[in-house]
PDB file of N, CA and C in Angstrom:
ATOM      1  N   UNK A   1       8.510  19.836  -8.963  1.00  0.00           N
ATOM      2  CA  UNK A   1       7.088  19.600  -9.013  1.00  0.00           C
ATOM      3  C   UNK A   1       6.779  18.431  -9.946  1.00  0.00           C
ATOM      4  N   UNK A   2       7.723  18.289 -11.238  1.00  0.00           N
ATOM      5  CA  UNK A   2       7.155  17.529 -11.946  1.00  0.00           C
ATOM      6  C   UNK A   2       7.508  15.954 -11.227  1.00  0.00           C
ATOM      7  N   UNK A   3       8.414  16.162 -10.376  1.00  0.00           N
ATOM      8  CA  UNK A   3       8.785  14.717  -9.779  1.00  0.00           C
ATOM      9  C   UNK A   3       7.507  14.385  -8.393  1.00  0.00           C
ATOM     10  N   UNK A   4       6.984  15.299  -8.493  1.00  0.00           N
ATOM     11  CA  UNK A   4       6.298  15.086  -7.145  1.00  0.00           C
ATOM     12  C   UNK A   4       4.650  14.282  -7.770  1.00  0.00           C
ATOM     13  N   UNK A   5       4.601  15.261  -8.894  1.00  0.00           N
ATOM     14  CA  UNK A   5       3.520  14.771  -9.713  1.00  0.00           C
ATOM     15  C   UNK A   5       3.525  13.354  -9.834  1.00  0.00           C
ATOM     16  N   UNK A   6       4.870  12.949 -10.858  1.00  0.00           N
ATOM     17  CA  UNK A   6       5.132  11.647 -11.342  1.00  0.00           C
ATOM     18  C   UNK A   6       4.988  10.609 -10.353  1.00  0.00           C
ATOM     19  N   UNK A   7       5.608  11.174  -8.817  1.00  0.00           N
ATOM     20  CA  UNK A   7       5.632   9.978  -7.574  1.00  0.00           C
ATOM     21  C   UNK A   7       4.090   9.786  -7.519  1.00  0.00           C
ATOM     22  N   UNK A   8       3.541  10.736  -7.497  1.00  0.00           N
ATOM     23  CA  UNK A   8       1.496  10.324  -7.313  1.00  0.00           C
ATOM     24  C   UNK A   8       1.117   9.988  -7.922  1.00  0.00           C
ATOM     25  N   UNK A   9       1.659   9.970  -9.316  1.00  0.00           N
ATOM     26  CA  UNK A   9       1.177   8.881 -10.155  1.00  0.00           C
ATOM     27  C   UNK A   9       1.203   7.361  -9.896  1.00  0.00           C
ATOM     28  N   UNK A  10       2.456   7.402  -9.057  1.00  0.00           N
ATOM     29  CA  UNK A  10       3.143   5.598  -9.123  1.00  0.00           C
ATOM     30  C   UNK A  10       2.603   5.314  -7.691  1.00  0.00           C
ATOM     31  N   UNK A  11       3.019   5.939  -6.852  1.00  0.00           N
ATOM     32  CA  UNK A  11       2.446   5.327  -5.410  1.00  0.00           C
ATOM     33  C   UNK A  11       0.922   5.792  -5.187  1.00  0.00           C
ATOM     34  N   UNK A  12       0.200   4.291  -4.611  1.00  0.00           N
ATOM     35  CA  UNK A  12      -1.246   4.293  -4.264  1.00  0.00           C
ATOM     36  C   UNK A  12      -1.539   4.799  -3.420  1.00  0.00           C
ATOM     37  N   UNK A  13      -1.388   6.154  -3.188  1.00  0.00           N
ATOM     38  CA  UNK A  13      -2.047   6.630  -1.566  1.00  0.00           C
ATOM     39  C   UNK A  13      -3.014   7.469  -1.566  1.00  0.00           C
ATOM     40  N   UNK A  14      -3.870   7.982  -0.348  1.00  0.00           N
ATOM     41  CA  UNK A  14      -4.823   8.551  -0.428  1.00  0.00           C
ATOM     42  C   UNK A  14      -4.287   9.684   1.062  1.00  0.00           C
ATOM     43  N   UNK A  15      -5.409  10.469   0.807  1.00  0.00           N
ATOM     44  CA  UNK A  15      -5.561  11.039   1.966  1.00  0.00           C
ATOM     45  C   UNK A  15      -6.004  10.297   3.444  1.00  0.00           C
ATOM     46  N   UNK A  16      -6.191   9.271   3.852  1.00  0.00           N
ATOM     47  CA  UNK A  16      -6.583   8.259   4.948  1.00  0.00           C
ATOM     48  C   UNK A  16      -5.481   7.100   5.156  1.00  0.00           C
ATOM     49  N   UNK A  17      -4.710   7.548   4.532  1.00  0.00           N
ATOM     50  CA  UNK A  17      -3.548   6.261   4.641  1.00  0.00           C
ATOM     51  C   UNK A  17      -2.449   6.717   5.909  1.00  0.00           C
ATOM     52  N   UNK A  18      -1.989   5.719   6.471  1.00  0.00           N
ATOM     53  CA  UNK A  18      -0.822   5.979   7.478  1.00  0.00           C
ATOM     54  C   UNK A  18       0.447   5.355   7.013  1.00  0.00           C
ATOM     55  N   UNK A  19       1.600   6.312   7.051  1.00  0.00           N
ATOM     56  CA  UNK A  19       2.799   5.599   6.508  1.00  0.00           C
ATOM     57  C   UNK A  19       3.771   5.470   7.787  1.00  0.00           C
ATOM     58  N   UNK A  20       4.217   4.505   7.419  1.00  0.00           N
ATOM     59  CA  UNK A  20       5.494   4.399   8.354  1.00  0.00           C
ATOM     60  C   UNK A  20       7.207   4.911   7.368  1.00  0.00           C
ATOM     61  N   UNK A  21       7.829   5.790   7.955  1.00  0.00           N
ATOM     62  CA  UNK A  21       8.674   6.439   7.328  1.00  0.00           C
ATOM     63  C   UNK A  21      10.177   5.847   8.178  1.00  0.00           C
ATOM     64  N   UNK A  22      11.069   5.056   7.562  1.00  0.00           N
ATOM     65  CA  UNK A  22      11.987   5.069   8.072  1.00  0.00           C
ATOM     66  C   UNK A  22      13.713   5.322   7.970  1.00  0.00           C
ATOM     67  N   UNK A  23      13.623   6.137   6.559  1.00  0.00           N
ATOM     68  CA  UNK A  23      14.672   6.675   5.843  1.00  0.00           C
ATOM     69  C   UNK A  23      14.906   8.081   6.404  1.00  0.00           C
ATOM     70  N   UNK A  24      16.351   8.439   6.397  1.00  0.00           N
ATOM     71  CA  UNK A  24      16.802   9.853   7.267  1.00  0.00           C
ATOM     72  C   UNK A  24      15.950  10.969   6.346  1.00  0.00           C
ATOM     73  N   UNK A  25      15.382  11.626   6.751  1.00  0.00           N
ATOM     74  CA  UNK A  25      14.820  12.915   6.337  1.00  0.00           C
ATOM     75  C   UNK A  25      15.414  13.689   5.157  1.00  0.00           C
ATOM     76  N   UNK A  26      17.044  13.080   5.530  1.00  0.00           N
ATOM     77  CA  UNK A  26      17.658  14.388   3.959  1.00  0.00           C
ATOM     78  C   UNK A  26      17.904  13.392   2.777  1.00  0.00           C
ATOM     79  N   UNK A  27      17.446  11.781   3.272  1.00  0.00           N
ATOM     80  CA  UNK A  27      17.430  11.246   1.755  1.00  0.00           C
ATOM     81  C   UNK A  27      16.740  11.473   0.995  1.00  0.00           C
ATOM     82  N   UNK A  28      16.722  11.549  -0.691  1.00  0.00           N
ATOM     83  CA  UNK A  28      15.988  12.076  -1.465  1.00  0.00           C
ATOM     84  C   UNK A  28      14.901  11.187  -1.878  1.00  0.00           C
ATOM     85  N   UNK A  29      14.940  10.154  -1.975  1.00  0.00           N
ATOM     86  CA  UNK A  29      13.859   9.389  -2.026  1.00  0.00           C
ATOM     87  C   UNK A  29      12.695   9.978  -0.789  1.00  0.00           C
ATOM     88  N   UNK A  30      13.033   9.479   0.388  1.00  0.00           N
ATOM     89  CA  UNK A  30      12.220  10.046   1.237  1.00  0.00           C
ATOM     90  C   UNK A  30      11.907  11.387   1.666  1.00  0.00           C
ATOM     91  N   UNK A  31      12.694  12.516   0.950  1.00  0.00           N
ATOM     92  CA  UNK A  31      12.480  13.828   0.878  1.00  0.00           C
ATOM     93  C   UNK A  31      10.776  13.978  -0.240  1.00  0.00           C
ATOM     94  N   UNK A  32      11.097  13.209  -1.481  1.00  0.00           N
ATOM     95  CA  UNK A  32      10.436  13.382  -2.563  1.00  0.00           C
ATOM     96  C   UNK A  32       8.882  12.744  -2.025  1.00  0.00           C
ATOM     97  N   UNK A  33       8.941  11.598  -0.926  1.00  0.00           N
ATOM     98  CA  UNK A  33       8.079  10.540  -0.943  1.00  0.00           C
ATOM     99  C   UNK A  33       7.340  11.684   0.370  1.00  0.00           C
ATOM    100  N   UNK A  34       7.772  12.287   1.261  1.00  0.00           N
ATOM    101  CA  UNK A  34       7.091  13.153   2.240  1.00  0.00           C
ATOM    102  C   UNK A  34       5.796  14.365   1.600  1.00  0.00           C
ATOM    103  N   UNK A  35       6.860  14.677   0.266  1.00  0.00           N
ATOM    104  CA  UNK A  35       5.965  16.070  -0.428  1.00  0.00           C
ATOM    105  C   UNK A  35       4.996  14.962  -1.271  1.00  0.00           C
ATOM    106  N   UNK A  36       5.239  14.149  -1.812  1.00  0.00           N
ATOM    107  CA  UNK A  36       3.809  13.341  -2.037  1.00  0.00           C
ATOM    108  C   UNK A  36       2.846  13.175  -1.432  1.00  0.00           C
ATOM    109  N   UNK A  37       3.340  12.598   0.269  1.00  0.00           N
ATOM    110  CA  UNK A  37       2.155  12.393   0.969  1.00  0.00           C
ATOM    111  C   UNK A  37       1.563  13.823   2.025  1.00  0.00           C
ATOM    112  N   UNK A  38       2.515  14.674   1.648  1.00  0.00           N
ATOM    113  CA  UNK A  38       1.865  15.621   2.526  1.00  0.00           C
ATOM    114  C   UNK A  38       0.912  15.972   1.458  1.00  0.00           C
ATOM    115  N   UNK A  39       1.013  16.327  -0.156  1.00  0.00           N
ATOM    116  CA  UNK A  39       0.138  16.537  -1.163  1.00  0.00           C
ATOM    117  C   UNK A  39      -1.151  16.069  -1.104  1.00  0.00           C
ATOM    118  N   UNK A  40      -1.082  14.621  -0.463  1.00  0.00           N
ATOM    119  CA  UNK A  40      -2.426  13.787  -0.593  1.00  0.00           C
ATOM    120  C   UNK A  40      -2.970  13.877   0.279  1.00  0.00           C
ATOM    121  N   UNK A  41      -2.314  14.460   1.457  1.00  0.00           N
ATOM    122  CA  UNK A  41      -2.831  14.505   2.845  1.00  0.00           C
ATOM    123  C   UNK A  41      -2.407  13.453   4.130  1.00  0.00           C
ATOM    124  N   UNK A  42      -2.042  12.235   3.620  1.00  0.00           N
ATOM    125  CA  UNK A  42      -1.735  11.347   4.573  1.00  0.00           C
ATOM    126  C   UNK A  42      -0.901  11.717   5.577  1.00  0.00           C
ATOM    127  N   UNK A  43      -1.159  10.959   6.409  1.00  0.00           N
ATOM    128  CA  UNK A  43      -0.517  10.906   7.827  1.00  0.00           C
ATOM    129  C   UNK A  43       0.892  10.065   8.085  1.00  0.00           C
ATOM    130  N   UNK A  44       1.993  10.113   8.389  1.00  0.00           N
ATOM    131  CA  UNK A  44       3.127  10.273   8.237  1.00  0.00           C
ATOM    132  C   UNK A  44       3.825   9.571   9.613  1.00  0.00           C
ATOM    133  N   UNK A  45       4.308   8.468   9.894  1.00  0.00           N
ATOM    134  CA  UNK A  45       5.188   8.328  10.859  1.00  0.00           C
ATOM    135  C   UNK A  45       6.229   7.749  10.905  1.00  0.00           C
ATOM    136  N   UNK A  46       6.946   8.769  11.534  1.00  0.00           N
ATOM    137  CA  UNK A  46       8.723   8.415  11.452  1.00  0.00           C
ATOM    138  C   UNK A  46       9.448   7.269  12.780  1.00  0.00           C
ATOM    139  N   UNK A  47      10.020   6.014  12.016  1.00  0.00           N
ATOM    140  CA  UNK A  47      10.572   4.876  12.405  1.00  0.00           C
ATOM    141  C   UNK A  47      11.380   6.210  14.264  1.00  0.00           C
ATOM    142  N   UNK A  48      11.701   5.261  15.072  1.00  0.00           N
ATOM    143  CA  UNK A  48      12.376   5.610  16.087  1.00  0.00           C
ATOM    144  C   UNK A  48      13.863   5.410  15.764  1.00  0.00           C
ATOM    145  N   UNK A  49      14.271   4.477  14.902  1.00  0.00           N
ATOM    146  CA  UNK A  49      15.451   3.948  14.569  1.00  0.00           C
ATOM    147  C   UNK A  49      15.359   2.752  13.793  1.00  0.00           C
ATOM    148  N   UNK A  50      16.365   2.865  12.960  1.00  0.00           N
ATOM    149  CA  UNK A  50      16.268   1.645  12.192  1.00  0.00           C
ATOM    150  C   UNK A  50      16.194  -0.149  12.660  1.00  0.00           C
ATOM    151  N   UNK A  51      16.668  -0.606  13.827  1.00  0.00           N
ATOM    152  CA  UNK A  51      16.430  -1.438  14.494  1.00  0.00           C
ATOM    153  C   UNK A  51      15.036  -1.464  15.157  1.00  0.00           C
ATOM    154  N   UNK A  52      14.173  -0.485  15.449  1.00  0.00           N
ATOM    155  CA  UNK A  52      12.924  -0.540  15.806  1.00  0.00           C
ATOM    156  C   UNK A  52      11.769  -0.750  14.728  1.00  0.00           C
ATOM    157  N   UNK A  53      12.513  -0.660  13.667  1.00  0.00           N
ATOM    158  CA  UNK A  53      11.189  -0.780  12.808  1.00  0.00           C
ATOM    159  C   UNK A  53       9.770  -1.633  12.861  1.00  0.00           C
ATOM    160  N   UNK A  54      10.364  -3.349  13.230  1.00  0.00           N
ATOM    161  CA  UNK A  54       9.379  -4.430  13.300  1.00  0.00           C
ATOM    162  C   UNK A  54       8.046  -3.836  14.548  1.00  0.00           C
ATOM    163  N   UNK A  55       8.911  -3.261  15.373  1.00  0.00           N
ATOM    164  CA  UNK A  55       7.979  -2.768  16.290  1.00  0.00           C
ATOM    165  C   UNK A  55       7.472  -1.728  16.308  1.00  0.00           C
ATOM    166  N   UNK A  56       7.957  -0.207  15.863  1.00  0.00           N
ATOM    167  CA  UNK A  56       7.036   0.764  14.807  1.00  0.00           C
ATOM    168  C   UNK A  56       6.094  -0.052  13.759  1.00  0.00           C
ATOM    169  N   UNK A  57       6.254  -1.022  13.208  1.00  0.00           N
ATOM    170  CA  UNK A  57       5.400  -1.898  12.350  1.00  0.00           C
ATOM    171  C   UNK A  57       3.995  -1.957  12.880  1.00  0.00           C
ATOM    172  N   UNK A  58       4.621  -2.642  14.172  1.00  0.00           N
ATOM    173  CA  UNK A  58       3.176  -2.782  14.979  1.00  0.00           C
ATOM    174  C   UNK A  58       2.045  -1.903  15.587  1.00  0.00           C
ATOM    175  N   UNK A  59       2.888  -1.111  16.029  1.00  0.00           N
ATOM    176  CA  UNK A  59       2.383  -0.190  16.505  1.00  0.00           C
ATOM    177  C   UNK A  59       1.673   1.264  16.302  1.00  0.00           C
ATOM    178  N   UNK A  60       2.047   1.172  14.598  1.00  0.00           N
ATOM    179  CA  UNK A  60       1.373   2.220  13.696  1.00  0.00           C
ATOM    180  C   UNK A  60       0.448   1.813  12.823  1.00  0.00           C
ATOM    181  N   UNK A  61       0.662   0.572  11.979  1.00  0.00           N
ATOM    182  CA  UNK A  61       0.221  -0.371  11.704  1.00  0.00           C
ATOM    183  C   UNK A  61      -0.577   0.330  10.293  1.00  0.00           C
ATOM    184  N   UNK A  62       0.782   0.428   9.094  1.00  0.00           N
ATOM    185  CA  UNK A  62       0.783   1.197   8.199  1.00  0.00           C
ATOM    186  C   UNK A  62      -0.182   0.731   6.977  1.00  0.00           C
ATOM    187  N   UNK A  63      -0.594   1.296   6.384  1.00  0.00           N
ATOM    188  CA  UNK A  63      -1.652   0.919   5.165  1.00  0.00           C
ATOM    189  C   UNK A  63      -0.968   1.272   3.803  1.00  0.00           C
ATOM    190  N   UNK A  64       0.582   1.831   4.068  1.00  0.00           N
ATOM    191  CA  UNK A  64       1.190   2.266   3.012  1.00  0.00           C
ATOM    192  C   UNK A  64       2.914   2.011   3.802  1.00  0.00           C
ATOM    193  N   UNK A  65       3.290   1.948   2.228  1.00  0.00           N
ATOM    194  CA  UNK A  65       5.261   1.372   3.087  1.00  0.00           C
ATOM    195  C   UNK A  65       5.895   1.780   1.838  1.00  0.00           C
ATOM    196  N   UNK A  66       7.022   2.649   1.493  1.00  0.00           N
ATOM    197  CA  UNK A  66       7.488   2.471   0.210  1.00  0.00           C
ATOM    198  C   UNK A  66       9.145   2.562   0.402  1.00  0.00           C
TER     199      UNK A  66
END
């Protein structure tokens, strides 16, 4: 918890933000960075593959990236 706290401290997000997520699910960075934004409420979308990203880019068209 206290790491989840500390991440909302550092990353700018809100509840209205859309992320584009493209790290495997059991990395811990992006484990830690999911319970942040589910905390804040934001909306969440996961890359198709790492070669698709530029075009997940487009097509989600994120207001948040970390």
């Amino acid at each position: 918890m206290s790491n989840l706290l500390a991440c909302c401290g550092v990353v700018p997000c809100r509840g209205d933000d859309v992320v584009l997520s493209f790290l495997p699910l059991s990395h811990s960075f992006e484990r830690i960075m999911d319970y942040a934004l589910f905390w804040k409420g934001a909306c969440i979308a996961h890359a198709e593959h790492v070669d698709r990203v530029p075009e997940n880019l487009l097509e989600v068209r994120p207001t948040v990236m970390a």
